[in-house]
C-alpha atoms as a PDB file:
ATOM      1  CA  UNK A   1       0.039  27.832 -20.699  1.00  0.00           C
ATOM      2  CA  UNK A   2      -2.403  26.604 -22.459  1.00  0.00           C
ATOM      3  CA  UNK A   3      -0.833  22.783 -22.525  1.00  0.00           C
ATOM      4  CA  UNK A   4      -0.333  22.853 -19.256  1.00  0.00           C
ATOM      5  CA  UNK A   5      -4.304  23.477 -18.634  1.00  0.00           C
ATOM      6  CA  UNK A   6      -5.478  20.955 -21.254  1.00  0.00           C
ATOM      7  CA  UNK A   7      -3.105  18.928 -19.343  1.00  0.00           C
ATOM      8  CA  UNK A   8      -4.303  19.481 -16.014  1.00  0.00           C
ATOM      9  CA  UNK A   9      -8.046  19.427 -17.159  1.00  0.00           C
ATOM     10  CA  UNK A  10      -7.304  15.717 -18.785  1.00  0.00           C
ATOM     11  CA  UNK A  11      -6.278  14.597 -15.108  1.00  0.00           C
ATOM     12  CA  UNK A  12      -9.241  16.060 -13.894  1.00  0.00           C
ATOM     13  CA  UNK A  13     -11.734  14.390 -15.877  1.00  0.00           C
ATOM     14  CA  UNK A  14      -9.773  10.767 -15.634  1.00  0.00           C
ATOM     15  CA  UNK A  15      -9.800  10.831 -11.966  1.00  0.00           C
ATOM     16  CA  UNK A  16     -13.492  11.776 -12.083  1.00  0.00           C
ATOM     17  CA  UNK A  17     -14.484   9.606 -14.574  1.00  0.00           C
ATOM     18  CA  UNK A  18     -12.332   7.030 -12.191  1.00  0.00           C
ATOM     19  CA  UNK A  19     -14.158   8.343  -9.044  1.00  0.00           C
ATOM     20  CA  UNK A  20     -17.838   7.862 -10.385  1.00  0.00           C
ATOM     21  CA  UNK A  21     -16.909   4.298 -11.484  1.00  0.00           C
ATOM     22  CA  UNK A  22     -15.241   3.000  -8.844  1.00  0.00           C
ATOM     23  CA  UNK A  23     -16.514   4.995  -5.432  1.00  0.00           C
ATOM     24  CA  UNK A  24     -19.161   2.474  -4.316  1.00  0.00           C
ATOM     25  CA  UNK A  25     -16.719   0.127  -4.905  1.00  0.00           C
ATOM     26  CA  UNK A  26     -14.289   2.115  -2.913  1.00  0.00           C
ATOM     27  CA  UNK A  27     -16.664   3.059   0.097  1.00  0.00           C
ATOM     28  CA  UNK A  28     -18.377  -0.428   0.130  1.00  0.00           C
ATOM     29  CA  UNK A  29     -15.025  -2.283   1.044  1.00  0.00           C
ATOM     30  CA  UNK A  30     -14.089   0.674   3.837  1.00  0.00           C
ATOM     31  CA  UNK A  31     -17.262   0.076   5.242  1.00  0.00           C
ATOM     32  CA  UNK A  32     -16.900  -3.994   5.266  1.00  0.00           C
ATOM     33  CA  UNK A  33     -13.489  -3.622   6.005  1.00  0.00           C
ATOM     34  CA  UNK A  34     -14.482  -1.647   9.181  1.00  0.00           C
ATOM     35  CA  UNK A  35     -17.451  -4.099  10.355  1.00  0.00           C
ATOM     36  CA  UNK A  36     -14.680  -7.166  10.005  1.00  0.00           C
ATOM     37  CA  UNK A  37     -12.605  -5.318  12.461  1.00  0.00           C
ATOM     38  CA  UNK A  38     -15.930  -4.908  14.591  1.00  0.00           C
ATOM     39  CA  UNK A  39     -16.594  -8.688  14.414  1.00  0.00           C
ATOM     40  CA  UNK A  40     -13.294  -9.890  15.094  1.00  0.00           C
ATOM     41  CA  UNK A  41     -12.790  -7.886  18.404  1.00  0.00           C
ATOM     42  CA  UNK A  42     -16.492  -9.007  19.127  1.00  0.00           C
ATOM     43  CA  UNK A  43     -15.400 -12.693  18.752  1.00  0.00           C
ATOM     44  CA  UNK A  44     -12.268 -12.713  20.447  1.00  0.00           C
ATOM     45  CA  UNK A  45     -14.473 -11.030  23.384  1.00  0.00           C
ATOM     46  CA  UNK A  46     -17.137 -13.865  23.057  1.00  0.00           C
ATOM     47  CA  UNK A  47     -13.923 -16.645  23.099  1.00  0.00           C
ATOM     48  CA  UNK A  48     -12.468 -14.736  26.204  1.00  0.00           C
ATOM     49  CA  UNK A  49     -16.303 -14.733  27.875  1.00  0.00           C
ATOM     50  CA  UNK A  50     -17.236 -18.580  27.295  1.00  0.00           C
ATOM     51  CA  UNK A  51     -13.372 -19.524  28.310  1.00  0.00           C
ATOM     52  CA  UNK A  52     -13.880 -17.530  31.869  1.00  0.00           C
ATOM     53  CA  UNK A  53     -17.732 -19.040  32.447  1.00  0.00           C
ATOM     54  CA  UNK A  54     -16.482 -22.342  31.160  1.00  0.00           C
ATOM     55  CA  UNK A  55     -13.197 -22.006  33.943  1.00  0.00           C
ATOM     56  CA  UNK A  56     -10.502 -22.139  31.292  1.00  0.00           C
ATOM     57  CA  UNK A  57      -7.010 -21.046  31.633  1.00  0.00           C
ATOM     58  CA  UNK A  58      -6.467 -17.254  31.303  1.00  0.00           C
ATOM     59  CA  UNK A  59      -3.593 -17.935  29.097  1.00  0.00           C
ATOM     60  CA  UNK A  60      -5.253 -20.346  26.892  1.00  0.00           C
ATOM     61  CA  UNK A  61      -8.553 -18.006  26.841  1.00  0.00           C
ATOM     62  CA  UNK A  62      -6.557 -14.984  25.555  1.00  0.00           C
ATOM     63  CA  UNK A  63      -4.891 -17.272  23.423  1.00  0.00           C
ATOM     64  CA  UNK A  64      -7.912 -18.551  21.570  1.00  0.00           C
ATOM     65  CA  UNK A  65      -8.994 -15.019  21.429  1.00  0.00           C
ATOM     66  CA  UNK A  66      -5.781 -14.057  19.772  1.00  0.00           C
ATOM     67  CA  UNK A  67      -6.266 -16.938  17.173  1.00  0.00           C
ATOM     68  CA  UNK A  68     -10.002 -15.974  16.199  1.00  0.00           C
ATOM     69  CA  UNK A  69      -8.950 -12.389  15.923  1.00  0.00           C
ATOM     70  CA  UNK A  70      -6.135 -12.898  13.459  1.00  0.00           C
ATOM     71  CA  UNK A  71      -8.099 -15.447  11.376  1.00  0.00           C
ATOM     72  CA  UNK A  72     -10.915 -13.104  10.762  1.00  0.00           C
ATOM     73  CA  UNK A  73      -9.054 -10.169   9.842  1.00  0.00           C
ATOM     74  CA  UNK A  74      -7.383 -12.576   7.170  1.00  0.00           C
ATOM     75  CA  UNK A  75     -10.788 -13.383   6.214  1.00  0.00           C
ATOM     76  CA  UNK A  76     -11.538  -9.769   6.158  1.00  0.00           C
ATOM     77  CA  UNK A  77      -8.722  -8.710   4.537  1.00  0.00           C
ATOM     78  CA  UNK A  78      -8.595 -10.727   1.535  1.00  0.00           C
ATOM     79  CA  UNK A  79     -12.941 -10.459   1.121  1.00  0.00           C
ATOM     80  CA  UNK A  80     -12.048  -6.589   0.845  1.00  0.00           C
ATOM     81  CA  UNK A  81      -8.741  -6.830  -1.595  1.00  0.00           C
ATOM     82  CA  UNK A  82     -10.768  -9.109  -3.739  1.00  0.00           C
ATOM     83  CA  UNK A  83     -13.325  -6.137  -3.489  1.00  0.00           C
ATOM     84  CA  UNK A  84     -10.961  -3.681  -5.321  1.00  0.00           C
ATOM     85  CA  UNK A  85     -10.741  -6.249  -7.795  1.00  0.00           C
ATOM     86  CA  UNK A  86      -7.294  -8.015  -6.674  1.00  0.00           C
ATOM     87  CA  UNK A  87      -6.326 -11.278  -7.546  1.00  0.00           C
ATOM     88  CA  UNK A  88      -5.657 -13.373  -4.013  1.00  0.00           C
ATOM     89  CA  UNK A  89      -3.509 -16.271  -5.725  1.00  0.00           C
ATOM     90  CA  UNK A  90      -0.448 -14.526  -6.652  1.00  0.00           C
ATOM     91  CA  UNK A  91      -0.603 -12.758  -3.171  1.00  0.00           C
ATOM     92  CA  UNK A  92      -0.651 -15.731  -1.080  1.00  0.00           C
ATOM     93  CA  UNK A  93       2.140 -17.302  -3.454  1.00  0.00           C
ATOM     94  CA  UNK A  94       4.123 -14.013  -2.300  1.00  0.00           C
ATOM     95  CA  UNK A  95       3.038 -14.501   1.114  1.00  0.00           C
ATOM     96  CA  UNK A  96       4.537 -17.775   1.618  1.00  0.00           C
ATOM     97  CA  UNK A  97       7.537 -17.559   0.079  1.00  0.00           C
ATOM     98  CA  UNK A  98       8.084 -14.118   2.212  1.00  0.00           C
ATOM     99  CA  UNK A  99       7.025 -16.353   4.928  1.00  0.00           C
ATOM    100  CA  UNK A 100       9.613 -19.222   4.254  1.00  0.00           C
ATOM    101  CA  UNK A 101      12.608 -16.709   4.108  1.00  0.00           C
ATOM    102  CA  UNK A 102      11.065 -14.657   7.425  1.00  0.00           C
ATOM    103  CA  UNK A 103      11.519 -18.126   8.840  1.00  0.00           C
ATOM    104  CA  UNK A 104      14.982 -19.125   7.756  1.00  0.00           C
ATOM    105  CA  UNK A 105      15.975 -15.553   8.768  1.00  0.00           C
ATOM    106  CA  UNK A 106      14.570 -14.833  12.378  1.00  0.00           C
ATOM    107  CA  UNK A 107      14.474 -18.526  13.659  1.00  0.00           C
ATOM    108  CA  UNK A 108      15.992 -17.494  17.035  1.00  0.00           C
ATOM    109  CA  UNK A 109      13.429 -15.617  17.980  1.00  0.00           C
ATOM    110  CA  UNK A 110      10.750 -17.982  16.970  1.00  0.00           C
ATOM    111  CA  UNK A 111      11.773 -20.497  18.953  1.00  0.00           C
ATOM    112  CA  UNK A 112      10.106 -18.541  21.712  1.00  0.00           C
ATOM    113  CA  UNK A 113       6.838 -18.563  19.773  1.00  0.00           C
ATOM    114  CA  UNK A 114       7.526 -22.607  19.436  1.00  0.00           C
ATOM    115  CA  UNK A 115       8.159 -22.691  23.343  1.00  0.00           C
ATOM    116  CA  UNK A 116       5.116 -20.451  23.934  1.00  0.00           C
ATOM    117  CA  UNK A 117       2.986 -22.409  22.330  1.00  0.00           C
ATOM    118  CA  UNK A 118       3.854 -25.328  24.428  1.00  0.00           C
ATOM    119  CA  UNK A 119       3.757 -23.844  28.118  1.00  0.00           C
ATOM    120  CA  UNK A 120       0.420 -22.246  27.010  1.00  0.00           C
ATOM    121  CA  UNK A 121      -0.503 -25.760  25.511  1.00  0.00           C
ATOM    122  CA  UNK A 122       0.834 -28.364  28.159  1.00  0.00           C
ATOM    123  CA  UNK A 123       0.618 -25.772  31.021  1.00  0.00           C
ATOM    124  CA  UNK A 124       3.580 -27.341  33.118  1.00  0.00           C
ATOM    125  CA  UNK A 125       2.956 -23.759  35.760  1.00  0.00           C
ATOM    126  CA  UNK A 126      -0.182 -21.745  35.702  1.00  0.00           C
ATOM    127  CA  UNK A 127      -0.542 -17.714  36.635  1.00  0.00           C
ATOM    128  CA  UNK A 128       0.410 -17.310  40.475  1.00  0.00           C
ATOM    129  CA  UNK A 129       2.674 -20.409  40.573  1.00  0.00           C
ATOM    130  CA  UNK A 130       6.609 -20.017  41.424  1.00  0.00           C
ATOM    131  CA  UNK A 131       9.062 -21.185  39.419  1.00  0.00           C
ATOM    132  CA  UNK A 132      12.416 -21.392  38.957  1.00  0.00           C
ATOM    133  CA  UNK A 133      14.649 -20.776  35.784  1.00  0.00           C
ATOM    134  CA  UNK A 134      18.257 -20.142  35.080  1.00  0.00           C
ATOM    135  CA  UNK A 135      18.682 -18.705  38.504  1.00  0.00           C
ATOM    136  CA  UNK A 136      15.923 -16.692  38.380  1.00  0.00           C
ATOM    137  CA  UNK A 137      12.792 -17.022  40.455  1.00  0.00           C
ATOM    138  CA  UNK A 138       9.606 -15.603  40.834  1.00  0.00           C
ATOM    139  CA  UNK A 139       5.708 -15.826  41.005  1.00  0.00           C
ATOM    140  CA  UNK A 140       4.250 -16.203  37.303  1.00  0.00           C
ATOM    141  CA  UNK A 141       2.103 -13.222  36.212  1.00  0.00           C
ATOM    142  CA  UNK A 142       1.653 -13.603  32.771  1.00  0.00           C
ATOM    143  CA  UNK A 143       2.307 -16.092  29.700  1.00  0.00           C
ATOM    144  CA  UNK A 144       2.615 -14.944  26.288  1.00  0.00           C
ATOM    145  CA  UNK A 145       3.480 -16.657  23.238  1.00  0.00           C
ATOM    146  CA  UNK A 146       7.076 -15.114  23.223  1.00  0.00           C
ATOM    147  CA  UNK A 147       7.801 -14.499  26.805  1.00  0.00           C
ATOM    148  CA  UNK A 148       6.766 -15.206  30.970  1.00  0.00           C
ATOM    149  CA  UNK A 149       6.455 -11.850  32.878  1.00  0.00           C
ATOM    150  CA  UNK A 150       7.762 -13.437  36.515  1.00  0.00           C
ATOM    151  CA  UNK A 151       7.241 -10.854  39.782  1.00  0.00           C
ATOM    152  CA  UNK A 152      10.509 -10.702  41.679  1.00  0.00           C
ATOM    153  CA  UNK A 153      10.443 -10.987  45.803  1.00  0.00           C
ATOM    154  CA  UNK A 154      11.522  -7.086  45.743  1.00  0.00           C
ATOM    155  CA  UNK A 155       8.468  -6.559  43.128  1.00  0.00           C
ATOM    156  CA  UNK A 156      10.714  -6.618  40.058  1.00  0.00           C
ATOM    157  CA  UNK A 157       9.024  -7.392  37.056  1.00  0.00           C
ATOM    158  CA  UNK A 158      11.684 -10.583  35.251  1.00  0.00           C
ATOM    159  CA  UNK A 159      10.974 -10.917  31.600  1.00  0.00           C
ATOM    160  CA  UNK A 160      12.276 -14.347  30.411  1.00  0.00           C
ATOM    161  CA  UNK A 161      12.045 -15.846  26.841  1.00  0.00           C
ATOM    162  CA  UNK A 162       9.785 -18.581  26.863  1.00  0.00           C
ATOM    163  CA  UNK A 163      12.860 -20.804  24.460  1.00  0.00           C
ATOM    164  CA  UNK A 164      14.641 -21.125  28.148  1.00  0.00           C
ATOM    165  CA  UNK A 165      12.108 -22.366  30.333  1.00  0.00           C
ATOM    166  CA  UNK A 166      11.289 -24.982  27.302  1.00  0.00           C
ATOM    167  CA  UNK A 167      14.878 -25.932  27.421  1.00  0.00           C
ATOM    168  CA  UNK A 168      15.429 -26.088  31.524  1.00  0.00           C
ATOM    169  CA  UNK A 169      14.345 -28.033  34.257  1.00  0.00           C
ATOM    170  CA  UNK A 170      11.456 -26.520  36.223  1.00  0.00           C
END
Protein backbone atom coordinates (compact mmCIF):
# COMPACT_ATOMS: atom_id res chain seq x y z
CA UNK A 1 0.00 0.00 0.00
CA UNK A 2 2.48 1.98 0.70
CA UNK A 3 4.25 1.55 -3.01
CA UNK A 4 1.37 2.14 -4.53
CA UNK A 5 1.13 5.78 -2.73
CA UNK A 6 4.81 6.67 -3.23
CA UNK A 7 3.87 5.68 -6.62
CA UNK A 8 0.95 7.69 -7.11
CA UNK A 9 2.50 10.73 -5.20
CA UNK A 10 5.66 10.53 -7.84
CA UNK A 11 2.97 11.08 -10.71
CA UNK A 12 1.64 13.77 -8.87
CA UNK A 13 4.54 15.84 -8.42
CA UNK A 14 5.89 15.11 -12.25
CA UNK A 15 2.76 16.30 -13.74
CA UNK A 16 2.93 19.36 -11.47
CA UNK A 17 6.29 20.04 -11.81
CA UNK A 18 5.27 19.54 -15.76
CA UNK A 19 2.21 21.86 -15.31
CA UNK A 20 4.14 24.90 -13.69
CA UNK A 21 6.75 24.66 -16.50
CA UNK A 22 4.93 24.34 -19.33
CA UNK A 23 1.21 26.06 -18.65
CA UNK A 24 1.95 29.50 -20.15
CA UNK A 25 3.28 27.72 -22.77
CA UNK A 26 0.21 25.63 -22.94
CA UNK A 27 -2.46 28.50 -22.51
CA UNK A 28 -0.45 31.00 -24.70
CA UNK A 29 -0.78 28.75 -27.92
CA UNK A 30 -4.80 28.01 -27.05
CA UNK A 31 -5.21 31.50 -26.89
CA UNK A 32 -3.20 32.27 -30.37
CA UNK A 33 -4.53 29.31 -31.71
CA UNK A 34 -8.08 30.71 -31.06
CA UNK A 35 -7.38 34.44 -32.39
CA UNK A 36 -5.93 32.63 -35.84
CA UNK A 37 -9.27 31.04 -36.18
CA UNK A 38 -10.78 34.64 -35.44
CA UNK A 39 -8.60 36.20 -38.20
CA UNK A 40 -9.06 33.74 -40.76
CA UNK A 41 -12.96 33.81 -40.72
CA UNK A 42 -12.45 37.71 -40.49
CA UNK A 43 -10.41 37.58 -43.77
CA UNK A 44 -12.31 35.29 -45.73
CA UNK A 45 -15.32 37.79 -44.74
CA UNK A 46 -13.20 40.86 -45.87
CA UNK A 47 -12.30 38.70 -49.42
CA UNK A 48 -16.12 37.87 -49.74
CA UNK A 49 -16.96 41.89 -48.95
CA UNK A 50 -14.37 43.58 -51.48
CA UNK A 51 -15.32 40.65 -54.19
CA UNK A 52 -19.28 41.72 -53.87
CA UNK A 53 -18.42 45.81 -53.84
CA UNK A 54 -15.83 45.15 -56.49
CA UNK A 55 -18.85 42.97 -58.67
CA UNK A 56 -16.94 39.71 -58.72
CA UNK A 57 -18.31 36.35 -59.33
CA UNK A 58 -20.05 34.74 -56.31
CA UNK A 59 -18.27 31.60 -57.05
CA UNK A 60 -14.92 33.04 -57.44
CA UNK A 61 -15.58 35.40 -54.22
CA UNK A 62 -16.33 32.36 -51.98
CA UNK A 63 -13.61 30.77 -53.60
CA UNK A 64 -10.93 33.26 -52.68
CA UNK A 65 -12.45 33.25 -49.31
CA UNK A 66 -12.02 29.54 -49.08
CA UNK A 67 -8.28 29.92 -50.15
CA UNK A 68 -7.38 32.74 -47.49
CA UNK A 69 -9.14 30.73 -44.85
CA UNK A 70 -7.21 27.52 -45.33
CA UNK A 71 -3.86 29.31 -45.76
CA UNK A 72 -4.11 31.05 -42.48
CA UNK A 73 -5.11 28.27 -40.42
CA UNK A 74 -1.87 26.54 -41.91
CA UNK A 75 -0.13 29.54 -40.84
CA UNK A 76 -1.82 29.23 -37.57
CA UNK A 77 -1.41 25.87 -37.12
CA UNK A 78 2.14 25.33 -37.54
CA UNK A 79 3.01 29.07 -35.45
CA UNK A 80 1.14 27.13 -32.52
CA UNK A 81 2.83 23.41 -32.98
CA UNK A 82 6.11 25.17 -33.14
CA UNK A 83 4.77 26.78 -29.82
CA UNK A 84 4.71 23.38 -27.96
CA UNK A 85 8.08 23.07 -29.10
CA UNK A 86 7.52 20.78 -32.36
CA UNK A 87 9.78 20.49 -35.04
CA UNK A 88 7.75 21.58 -38.51
CA UNK A 89 10.36 19.86 -40.99
CA UNK A 90 9.79 16.31 -40.37
CA UNK A 91 5.97 17.10 -40.34
CA UNK A 92 5.72 18.61 -43.63
CA UNK A 93 8.11 15.74 -45.01
CA UNK A 94 5.16 13.43 -43.58
CA UNK A 95 2.68 15.64 -45.00
CA UNK A 96 3.70 15.32 -48.48
CA UNK A 97 4.44 12.04 -48.82
CA UNK A 98 0.80 11.31 -47.13
CA UNK A 99 -0.20 13.75 -49.69
CA UNK A 100 1.45 11.95 -52.76
CA UNK A 101 -0.16 8.51 -51.82
CA UNK A 102 -3.79 10.43 -50.94
CA UNK A 103 -3.28 11.40 -54.55
CA UNK A 104 -2.38 8.17 -56.26
CA UNK A 105 -5.20 6.64 -54.16
CA UNK A 106 -8.42 8.89 -54.55
CA UNK A 107 -7.60 10.38 -58.07
CA UNK A 108 -11.22 9.81 -59.25
CA UNK A 109 -12.59 11.94 -57.11
CA UNK A 110 -10.13 14.68 -57.57
CA UNK A 111 -10.68 15.06 -60.87
CA UNK A 112 -13.76 16.94 -59.78
CA UNK A 113 -11.62 19.29 -57.70
CA UNK A 114 -9.37 19.64 -61.13
CA UNK A 115 -12.73 20.35 -63.10
CA UNK A 116 -13.92 22.70 -60.33
CA UNK A 117 -11.24 24.64 -60.42
CA UNK A 118 -11.66 25.31 -64.03
CA UNK A 119 -15.53 26.19 -64.34
CA UNK A 120 -14.90 28.44 -61.26
CA UNK A 121 -11.70 29.73 -63.14
CA UNK A 122 -12.82 30.07 -66.91
CA UNK A 123 -16.53 30.49 -65.92
CA UNK A 124 -17.95 28.90 -69.25
CA UNK A 125 -21.92 29.36 -67.20
CA UNK A 126 -22.43 31.65 -64.30
CA UNK A 127 -25.22 31.20 -61.26
CA UNK A 128 -28.82 31.46 -62.92
CA UNK A 129 -27.66 30.27 -66.38
CA UNK A 130 -29.17 26.87 -67.96
CA UNK A 131 -27.25 24.31 -69.03
CA UNK A 132 -27.26 21.17 -70.31
CA UNK A 133 -25.22 17.95 -69.34
CA UNK A 134 -25.49 14.28 -69.94
CA UNK A 135 -29.18 14.61 -70.38
CA UNK A 136 -29.69 16.54 -67.60
CA UNK A 137 -30.81 20.14 -67.52
CA UNK A 138 -31.38 22.77 -65.28
CA UNK A 139 -30.82 26.43 -64.01
CA UNK A 140 -27.28 26.66 -62.18
CA UNK A 141 -27.55 27.46 -58.44
CA UNK A 142 -24.38 26.86 -57.12
CA UNK A 143 -20.60 25.94 -58.11
CA UNK A 144 -18.35 24.26 -55.85
CA UNK A 145 -15.02 22.95 -56.30
CA UNK A 146 -16.33 19.26 -56.44
CA UNK A 147 -19.79 19.60 -57.73
CA UNK A 148 -22.80 22.07 -59.67
CA UNK A 149 -26.08 22.07 -57.61
CA UNK A 150 -28.55 22.48 -60.96
CA UNK A 151 -32.55 23.31 -60.03
CA UNK A 152 -34.73 20.91 -61.98
CA UNK A 153 -38.07 22.38 -63.94
CA UNK A 154 -40.17 20.33 -61.15
CA UNK A 155 -37.76 22.12 -58.41
CA UNK A 156 -35.47 19.11 -58.04
CA UNK A 157 -32.28 19.89 -56.74
CA UNK A 158 -29.52 17.74 -59.63
CA UNK A 159 -26.15 17.30 -58.08
CA UNK A 160 -23.59 16.65 -60.89
CA UNK A 161 -19.77 16.11 -60.51
CA UNK A 162 -18.05 18.91 -61.87
CA UNK A 163 -15.35 15.93 -63.87
CA UNK A 164 -18.57 15.59 -66.39
CA UNK A 165 -19.41 18.93 -67.34
CA UNK A 166 -15.38 19.40 -67.88
CA UNK A 167 -15.54 16.43 -70.11
CA UNK A 168 -19.02 17.29 -72.19
CA UNK A 169 -20.18 19.68 -74.51
CA UNK A 170 -22.18 22.53 -72.97
Amino acid sequence: MDQQIATISKWVDVATAFLVAYSFQIIGAIVFFLIGLKVAQWAAGLVVKLGTRNHLDVTISNFAANVVRILILAMVIIATLGNFGISIAPLIALLGAGAFGATVAIQGPLSNYGAGLTLILTRPFTLGDTVTVKGVSGVVEDITLASTLLVGEDGERIMVPNRQIVGEIL
